[in-house]
Protein backbone atom coordinates (compact mmCIF):
# COMPACT_ATOMS: atom_id res chain seq x y z
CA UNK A 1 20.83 -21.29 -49.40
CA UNK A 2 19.22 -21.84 -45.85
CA UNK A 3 17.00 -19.36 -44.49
CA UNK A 4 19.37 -17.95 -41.70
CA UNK A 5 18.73 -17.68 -37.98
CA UNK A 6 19.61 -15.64 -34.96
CA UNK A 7 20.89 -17.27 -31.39
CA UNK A 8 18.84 -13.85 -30.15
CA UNK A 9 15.28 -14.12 -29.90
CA UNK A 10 14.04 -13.58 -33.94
CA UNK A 11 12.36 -15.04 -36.53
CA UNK A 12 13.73 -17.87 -38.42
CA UNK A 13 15.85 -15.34 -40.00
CA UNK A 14 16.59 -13.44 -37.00
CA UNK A 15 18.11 -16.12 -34.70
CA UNK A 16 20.55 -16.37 -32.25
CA UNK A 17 24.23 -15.02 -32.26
CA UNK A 18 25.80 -18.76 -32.80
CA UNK A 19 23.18 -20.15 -34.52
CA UNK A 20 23.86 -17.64 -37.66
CA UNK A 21 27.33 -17.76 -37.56
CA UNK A 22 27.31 -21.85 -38.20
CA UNK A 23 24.60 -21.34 -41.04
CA UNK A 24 27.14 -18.78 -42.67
CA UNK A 25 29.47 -21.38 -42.08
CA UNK A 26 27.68 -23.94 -43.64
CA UNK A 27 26.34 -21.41 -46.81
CA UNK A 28 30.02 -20.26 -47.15
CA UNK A 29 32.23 -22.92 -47.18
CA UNK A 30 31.58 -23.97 -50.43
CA UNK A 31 33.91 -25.29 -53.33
CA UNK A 32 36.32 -22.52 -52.58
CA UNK A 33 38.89 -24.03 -55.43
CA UNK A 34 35.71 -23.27 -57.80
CA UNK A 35 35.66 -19.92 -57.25
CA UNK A 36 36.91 -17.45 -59.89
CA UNK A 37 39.95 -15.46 -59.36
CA UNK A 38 38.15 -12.64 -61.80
CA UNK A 39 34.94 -11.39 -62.46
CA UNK A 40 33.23 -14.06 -64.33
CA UNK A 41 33.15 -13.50 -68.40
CA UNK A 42 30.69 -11.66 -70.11
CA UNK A 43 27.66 -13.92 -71.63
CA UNK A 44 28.24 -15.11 -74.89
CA UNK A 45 27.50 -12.85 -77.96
CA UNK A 46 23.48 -13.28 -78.69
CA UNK A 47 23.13 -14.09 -74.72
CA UNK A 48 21.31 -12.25 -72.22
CA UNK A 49 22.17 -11.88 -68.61
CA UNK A 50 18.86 -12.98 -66.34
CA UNK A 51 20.08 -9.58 -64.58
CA UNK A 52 20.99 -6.81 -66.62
CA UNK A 53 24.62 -5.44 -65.65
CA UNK A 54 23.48 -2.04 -65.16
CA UNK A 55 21.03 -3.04 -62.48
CA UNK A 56 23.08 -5.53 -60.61
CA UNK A 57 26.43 -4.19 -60.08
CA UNK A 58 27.68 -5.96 -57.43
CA UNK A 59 27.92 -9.24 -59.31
CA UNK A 60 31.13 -9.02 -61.17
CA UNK A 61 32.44 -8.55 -57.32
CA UNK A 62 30.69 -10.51 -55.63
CA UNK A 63 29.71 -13.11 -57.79
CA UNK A 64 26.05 -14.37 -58.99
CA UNK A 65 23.77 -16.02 -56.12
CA UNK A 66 24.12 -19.73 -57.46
CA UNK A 67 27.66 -19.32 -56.63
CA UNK A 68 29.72 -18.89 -52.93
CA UNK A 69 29.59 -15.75 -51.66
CA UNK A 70 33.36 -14.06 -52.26
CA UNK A 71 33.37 -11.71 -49.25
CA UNK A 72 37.20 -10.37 -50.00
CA UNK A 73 36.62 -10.00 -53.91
CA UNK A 74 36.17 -6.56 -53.59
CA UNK A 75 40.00 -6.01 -52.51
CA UNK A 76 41.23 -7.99 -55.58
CA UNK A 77 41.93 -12.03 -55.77
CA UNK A 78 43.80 -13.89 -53.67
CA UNK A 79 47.27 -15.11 -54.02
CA UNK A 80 46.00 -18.58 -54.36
CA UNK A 81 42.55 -19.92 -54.37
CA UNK A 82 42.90 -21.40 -51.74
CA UNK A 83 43.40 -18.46 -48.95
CA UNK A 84 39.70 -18.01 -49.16
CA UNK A 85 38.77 -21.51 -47.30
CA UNK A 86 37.32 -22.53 -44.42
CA UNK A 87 39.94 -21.12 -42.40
CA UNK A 88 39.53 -17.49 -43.23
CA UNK A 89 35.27 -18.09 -43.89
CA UNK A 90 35.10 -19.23 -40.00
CA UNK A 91 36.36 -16.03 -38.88
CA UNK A 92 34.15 -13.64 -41.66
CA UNK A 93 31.25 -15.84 -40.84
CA UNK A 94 31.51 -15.54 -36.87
CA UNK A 95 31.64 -12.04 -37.30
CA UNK A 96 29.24 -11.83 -39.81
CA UNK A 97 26.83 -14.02 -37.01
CA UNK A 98 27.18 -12.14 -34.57
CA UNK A 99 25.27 -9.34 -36.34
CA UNK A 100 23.36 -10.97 -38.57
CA UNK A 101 23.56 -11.22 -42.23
CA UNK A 102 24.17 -7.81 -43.64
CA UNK A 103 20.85 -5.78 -44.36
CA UNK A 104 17.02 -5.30 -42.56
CA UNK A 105 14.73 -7.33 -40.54
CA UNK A 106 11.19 -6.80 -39.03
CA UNK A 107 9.38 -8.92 -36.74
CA UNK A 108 5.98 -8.18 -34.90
CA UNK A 109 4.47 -10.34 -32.65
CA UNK A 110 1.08 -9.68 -31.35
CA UNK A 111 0.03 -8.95 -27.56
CA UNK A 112 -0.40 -12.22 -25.60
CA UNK A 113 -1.29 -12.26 -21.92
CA UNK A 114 1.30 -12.68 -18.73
CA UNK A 115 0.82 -15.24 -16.78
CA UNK A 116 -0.20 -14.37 -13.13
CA UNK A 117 -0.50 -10.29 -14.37
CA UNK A 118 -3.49 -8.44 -15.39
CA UNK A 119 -1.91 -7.79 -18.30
CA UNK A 120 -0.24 -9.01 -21.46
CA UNK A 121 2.76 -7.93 -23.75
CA UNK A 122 3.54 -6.99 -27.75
CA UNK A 123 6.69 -6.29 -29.33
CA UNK A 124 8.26 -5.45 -32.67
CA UNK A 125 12.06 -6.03 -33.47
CA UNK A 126 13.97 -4.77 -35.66
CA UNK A 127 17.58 -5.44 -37.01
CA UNK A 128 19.91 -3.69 -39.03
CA UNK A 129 23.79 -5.04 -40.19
CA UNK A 130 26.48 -4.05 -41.87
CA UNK A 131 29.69 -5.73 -43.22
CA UNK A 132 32.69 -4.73 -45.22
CA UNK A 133 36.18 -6.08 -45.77
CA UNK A 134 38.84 -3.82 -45.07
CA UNK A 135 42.19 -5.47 -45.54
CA UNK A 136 44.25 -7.78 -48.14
CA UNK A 137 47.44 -8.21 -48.01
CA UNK A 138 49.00 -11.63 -48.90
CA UNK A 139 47.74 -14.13 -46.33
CA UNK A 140 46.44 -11.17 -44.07
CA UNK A 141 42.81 -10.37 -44.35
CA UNK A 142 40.79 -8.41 -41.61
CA UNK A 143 36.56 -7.85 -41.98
CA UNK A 144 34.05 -5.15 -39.91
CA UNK A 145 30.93 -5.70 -39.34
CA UNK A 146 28.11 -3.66 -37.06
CA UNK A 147 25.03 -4.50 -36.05
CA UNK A 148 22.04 -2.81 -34.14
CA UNK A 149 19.30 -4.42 -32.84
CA UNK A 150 15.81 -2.71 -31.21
CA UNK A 151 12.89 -4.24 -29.50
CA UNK A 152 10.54 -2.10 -28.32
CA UNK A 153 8.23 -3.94 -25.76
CA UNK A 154 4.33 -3.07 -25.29
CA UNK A 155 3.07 -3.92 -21.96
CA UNK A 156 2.31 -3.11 -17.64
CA UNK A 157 3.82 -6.05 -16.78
CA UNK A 158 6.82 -5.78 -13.94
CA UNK A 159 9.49 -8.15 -12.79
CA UNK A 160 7.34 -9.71 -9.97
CA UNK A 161 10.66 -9.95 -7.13
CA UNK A 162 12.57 -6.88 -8.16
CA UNK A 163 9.07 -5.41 -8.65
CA UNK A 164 10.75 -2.95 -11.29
CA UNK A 165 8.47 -1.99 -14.62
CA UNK A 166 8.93 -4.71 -17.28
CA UNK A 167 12.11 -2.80 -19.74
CA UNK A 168 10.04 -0.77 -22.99
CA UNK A 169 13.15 -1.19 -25.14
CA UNK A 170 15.95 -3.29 -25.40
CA UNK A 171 19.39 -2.45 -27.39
CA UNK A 172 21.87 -4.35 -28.45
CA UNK A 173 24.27 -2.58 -30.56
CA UNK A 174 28.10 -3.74 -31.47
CA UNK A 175 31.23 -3.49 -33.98
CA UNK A 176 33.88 -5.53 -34.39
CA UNK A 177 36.65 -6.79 -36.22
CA UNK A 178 37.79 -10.49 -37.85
CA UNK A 179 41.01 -11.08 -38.58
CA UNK A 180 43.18 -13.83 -40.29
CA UNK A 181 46.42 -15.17 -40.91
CA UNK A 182 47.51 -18.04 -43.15
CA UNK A 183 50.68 -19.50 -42.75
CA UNK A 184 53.09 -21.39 -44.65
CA UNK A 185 52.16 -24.72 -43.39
CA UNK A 186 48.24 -23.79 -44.75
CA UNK A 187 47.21 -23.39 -41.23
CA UNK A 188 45.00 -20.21 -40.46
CA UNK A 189 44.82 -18.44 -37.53
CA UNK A 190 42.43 -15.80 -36.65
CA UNK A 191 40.44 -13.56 -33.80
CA UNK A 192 36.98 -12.04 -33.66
CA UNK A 193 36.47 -9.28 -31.49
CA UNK A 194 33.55 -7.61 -30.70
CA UNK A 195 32.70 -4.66 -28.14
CA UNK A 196 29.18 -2.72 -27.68
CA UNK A 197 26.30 -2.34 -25.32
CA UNK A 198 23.24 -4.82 -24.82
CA UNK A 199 20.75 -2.80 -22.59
CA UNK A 200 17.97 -0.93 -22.06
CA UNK A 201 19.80 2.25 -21.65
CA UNK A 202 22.75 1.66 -23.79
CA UNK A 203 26.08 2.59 -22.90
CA UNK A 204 24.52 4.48 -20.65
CA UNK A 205 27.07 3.81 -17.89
CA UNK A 206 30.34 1.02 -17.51
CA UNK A 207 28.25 -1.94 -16.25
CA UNK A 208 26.18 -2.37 -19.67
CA UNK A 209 29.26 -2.78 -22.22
CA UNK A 210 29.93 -5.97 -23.48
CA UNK A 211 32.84 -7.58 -25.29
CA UNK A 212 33.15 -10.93 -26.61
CA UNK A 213 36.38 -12.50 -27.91
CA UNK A 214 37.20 -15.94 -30.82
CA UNK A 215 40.30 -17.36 -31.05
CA UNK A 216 40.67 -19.87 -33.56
CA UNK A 217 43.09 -22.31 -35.54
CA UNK A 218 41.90 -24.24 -38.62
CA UNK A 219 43.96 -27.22 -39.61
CA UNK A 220 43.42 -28.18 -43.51
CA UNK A 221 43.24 -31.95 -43.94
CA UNK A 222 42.36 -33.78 -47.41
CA UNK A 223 39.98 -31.98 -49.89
CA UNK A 224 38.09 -29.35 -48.12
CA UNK A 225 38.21 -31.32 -44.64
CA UNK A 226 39.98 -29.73 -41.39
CA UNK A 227 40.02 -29.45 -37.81
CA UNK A 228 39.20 -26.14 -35.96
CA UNK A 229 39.98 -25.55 -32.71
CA UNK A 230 39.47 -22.94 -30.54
CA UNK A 231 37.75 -21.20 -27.93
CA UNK A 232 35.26 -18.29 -27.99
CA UNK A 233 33.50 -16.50 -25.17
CA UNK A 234 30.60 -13.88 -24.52
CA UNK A 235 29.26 -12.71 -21.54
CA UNK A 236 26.09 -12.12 -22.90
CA UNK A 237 25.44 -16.09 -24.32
CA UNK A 238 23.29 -18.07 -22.50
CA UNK A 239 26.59 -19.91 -21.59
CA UNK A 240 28.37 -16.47 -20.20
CA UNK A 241 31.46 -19.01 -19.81
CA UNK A 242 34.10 -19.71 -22.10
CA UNK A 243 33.32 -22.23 -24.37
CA UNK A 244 35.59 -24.48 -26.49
CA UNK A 245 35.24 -25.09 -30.36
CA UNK A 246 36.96 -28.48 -31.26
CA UNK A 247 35.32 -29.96 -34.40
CA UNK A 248 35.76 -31.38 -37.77
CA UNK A 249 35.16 -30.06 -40.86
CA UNK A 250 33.92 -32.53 -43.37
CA UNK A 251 32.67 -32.16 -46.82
CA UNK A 252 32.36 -35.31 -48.71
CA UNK A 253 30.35 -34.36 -51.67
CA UNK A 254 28.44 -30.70 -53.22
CA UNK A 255 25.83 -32.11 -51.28
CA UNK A 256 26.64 -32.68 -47.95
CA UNK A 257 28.77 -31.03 -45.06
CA UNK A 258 29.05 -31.30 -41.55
CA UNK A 259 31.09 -29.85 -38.81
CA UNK A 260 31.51 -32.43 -35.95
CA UNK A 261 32.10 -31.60 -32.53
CA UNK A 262 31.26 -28.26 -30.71
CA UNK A 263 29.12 -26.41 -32.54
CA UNK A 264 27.63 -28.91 -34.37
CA UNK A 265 26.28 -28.23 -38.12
CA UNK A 266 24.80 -30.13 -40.68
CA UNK A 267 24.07 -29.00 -44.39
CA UNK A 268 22.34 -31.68 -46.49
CA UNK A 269 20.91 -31.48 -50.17
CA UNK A 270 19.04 -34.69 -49.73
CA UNK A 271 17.57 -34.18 -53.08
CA UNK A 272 18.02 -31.44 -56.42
CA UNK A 273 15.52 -29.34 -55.03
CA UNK A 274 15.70 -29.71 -51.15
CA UNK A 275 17.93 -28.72 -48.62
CA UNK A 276 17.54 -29.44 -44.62
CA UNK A 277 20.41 -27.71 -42.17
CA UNK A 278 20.37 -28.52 -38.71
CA UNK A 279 22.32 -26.64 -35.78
CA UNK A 280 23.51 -27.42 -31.94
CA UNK A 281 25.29 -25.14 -29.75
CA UNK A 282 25.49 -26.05 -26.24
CA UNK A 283 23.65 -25.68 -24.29
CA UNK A 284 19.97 -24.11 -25.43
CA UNK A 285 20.35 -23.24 -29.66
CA UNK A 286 19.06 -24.98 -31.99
CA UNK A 287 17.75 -24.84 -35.30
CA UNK A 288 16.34 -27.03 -37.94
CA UNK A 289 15.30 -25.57 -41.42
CA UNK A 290 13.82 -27.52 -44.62
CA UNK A 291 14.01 -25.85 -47.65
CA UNK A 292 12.34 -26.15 -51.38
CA UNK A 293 14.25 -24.39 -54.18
CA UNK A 294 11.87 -25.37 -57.43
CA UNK A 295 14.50 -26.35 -60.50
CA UNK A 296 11.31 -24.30 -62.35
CA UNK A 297 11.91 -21.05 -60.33
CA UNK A 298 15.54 -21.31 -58.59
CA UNK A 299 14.75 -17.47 -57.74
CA UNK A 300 12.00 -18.72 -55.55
CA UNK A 301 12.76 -20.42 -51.97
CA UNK A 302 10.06 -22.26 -49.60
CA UNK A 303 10.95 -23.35 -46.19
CA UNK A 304 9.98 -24.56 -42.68
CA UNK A 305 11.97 -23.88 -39.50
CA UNK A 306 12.08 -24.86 -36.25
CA UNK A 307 13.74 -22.51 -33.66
CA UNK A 308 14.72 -22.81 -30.04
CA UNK A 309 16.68 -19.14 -28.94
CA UNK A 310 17.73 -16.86 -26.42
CA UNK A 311 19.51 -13.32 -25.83
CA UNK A 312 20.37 -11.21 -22.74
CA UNK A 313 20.77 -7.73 -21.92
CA UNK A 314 22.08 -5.65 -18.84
CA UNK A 315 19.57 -3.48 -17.38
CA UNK A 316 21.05 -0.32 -16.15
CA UNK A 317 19.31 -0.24 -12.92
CA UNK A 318 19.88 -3.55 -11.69
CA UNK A 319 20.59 -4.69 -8.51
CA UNK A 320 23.64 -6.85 -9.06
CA UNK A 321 25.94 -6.41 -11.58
CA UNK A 322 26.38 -9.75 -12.33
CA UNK A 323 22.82 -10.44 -13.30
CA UNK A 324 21.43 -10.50 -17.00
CA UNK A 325 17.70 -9.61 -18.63
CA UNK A 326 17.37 -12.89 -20.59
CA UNK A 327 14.91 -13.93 -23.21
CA UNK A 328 14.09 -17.64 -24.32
CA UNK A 329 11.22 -18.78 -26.81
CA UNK A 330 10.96 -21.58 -29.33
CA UNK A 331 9.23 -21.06 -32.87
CA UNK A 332 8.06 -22.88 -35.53
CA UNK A 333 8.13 -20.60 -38.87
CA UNK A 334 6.65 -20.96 -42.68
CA UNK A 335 8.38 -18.44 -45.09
CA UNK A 336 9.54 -17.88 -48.95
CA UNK A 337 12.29 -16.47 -50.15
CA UNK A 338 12.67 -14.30 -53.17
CA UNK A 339 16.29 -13.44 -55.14
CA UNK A 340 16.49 -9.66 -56.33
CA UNK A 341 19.05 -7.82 -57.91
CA UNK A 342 22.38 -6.42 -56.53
CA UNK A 343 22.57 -10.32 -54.39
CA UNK A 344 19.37 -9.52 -52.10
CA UNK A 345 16.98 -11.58 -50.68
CA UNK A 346 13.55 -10.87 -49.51
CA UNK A 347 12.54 -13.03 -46.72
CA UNK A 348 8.74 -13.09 -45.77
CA UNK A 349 7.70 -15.46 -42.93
CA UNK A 350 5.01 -16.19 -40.48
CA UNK A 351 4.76 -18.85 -37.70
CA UNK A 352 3.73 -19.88 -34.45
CA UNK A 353 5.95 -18.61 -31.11
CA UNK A 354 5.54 -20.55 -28.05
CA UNK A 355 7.27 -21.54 -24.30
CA UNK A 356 8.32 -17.60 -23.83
CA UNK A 357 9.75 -16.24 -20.05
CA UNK A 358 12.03 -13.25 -19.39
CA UNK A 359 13.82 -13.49 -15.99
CA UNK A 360 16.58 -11.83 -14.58
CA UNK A 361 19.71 -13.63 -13.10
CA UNK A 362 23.14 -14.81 -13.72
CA UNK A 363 22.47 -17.75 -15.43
CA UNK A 364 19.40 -19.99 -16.44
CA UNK A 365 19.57 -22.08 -13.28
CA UNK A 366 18.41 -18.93 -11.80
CA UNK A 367 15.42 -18.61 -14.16
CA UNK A 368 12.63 -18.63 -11.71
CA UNK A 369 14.37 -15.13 -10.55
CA UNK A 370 12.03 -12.13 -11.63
CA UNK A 371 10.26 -14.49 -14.02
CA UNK A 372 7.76 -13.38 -16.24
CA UNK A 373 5.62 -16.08 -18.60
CA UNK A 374 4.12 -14.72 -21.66
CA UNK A 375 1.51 -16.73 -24.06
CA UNK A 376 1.88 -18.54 -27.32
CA UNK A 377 0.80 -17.08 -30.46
CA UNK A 378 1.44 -15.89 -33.96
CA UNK A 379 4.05 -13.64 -35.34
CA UNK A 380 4.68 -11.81 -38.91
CA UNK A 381 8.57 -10.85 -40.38
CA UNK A 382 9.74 -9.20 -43.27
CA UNK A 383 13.63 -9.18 -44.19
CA UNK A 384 15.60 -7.84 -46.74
CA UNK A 385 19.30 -9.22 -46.85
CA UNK A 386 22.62 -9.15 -48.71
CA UNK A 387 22.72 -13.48 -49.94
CA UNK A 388 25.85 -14.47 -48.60
């Protein structure tokens, strides 16, 4: 599986919003007629489980790493093998990327100096997430998932126009809710919602809650293939508009699949043991990841990343309501991967951050607005995740 990203500033496993919820598209969508409708069978008599049961419970749920993640196992097996497809995956997985894959993540990067500002700035981030299905019924399925996110900022800078003090801590913390339908004809409609507060004094008062809304219809083709079409919108993106999602969903092979259109994903096992993924979501995310997976070790994972992200907050103090704190930076991050028991992942990375401004504004044509430039330089992350 590819290391997974965050459309919010992060490490190459802490990326931005979009940018996770296509890689959980990508790292989800696989052979769905494969999976089991059951636990899998015990091992054979004289076999031994890699994992002993007793220390890896979740696996007769869930299901063992090498295979796709079942997120509604839990709640019992579908009517048909089917209902779990791309359809209801798109829905789970934007959730699910909005918050990050379910579990921990840790990122410092070291104090680099402002530009223009007798000073210089250090932060660490951290990220927690939580999902759970909720509901089965038929073709009815419904997912929550919460996520909080911290940075805590180290620095005298200030926001050289509104000449306020450079924000100590940012918050970001939401819940939400996916829900499906699948109807007769195999189409599958569903909505994400999402509601929280992205600030520096959350919830603090009305004009730092944010809510973001997907609406989506996935039409099943041959195999595997569809169209989705949509449109999903946050005030909080980098795009705070509403933005369309028309693509098409196509899996040839176990090796390859791509979703054409807007977003834009690409999952390619160019060879047994390596795996590139490639994202585009309009107008400033993108990710690239290359990843080694030794036949030798499979529990072991190598990769390289490149990262170009963003996020925005709502400062409670500011001047017009309209205006967001927003964050860009581009990274290029080294890591490895290791698979533990009960489906986790430990993710430890380092790499090489670079372009970095903060401004204030309404949207990035106003980003010479309260800019503030920071330095390249190194940063160090640690992450401990469910493998979905």
């Amino acid at each position: 599986m590819p290391p997974v990203v965050r459309g919010r500033v992060g490490t190459a496993a802490m990326t931005s919003t979009p940018v996770r919820a296509l890689l959980f598209v990508t790292a989800l969508a696989g052979p769905v007629a494969a999976q089991p409708n059951r636990p899998p069978p015990p091992p054979a008599p004289g076999q031994t489980p890699a994992v002993p049961p007793a220390l890896d419970p979740l696996r007769p749920y869930l299901g063992p790493p090498d295979q796709p993640f079942r997120p509604f196992a839990p709640l019992g097996p579908p009517p048909d093998p089917l209902d779990d497809g791309i359809g209801i995956r798109y829905g789970i997985l934007l959730l699910a990327g909005h918050y990050g894959i379910p579990g921990y993540g840790l990122m410092w990067i070291p104090a680099q100096p402002v530009a223009g500002q007798p000073t210089d700035l250090g932060l660490v981030r951290q990220e927690l997430s939580l999902f759970a299905p909720i509901y089965r019924e038929g073709c009815d399925t419904a997912a929550v998932g919460i996520g909080v996110r911290n940075t805590l900022v180290y620095t005298d800078a200030i926001l050289p126009d509104s000449l306020r003090e450079f924000p100590s801590a940012l918050w970001n913390i939401e819940a939400g809710v996916a829900y499906s339908h699948r109807w007769d004809n195999g189409w599958t409609t569903g909505a994400v919602v999402s509601a929280g507060s992205a600030s520096d004094r959350p919830f603090s008062q009305g004009n730092v809650l944010n809510a973001s809304l997907a609406l989506y219809t996935a039409f099943p083709t041959v195999g595997e293939d569809a169209w989705i079409a949509g449109v999903s919108y946050s005030p909080s993106s980098d795009f705070p508009y509403p933005l369309p999602i028309i693509s098409y969903y196509w899996k040839p092979d176990a090796d390859l699949e791509v979703n054409l259109g807007v977003p834009f994903f690409m999952r390619w096992r160019f060879a047994p043991e390596w795996t590139a993924d490639l994202v585009y979501l309009p107008v400033r995310t993108v990710s690239a990841n290359v990843t080694w997976s030794p036949c030798t070790y499979p529990e072991l994972h190598v990769y390289g990343a490149f990262n170009w992200s963003n996020e925005s907050y709502f400062l409670a103090d500011r001047r017009n309501d309209g205006d967001r704190f927003y964050a860009f930076e581009k990274r290029l991050t080294g890591g490895v991967q290791f698979d533990l028991p009960w489906r986790l992942r430990l993710d430890l990375s380092a790499g090489y951050v670079f372009d970095r401004f903060y401004f204030q504004g309404r949207r990035y044509a106003d980003r010479d607005k309260d800019r503030v430039d920071v330095g390249a330089g190194w940063f160090l992350a640690a992450q401990l995740r469910l493998q979905f």
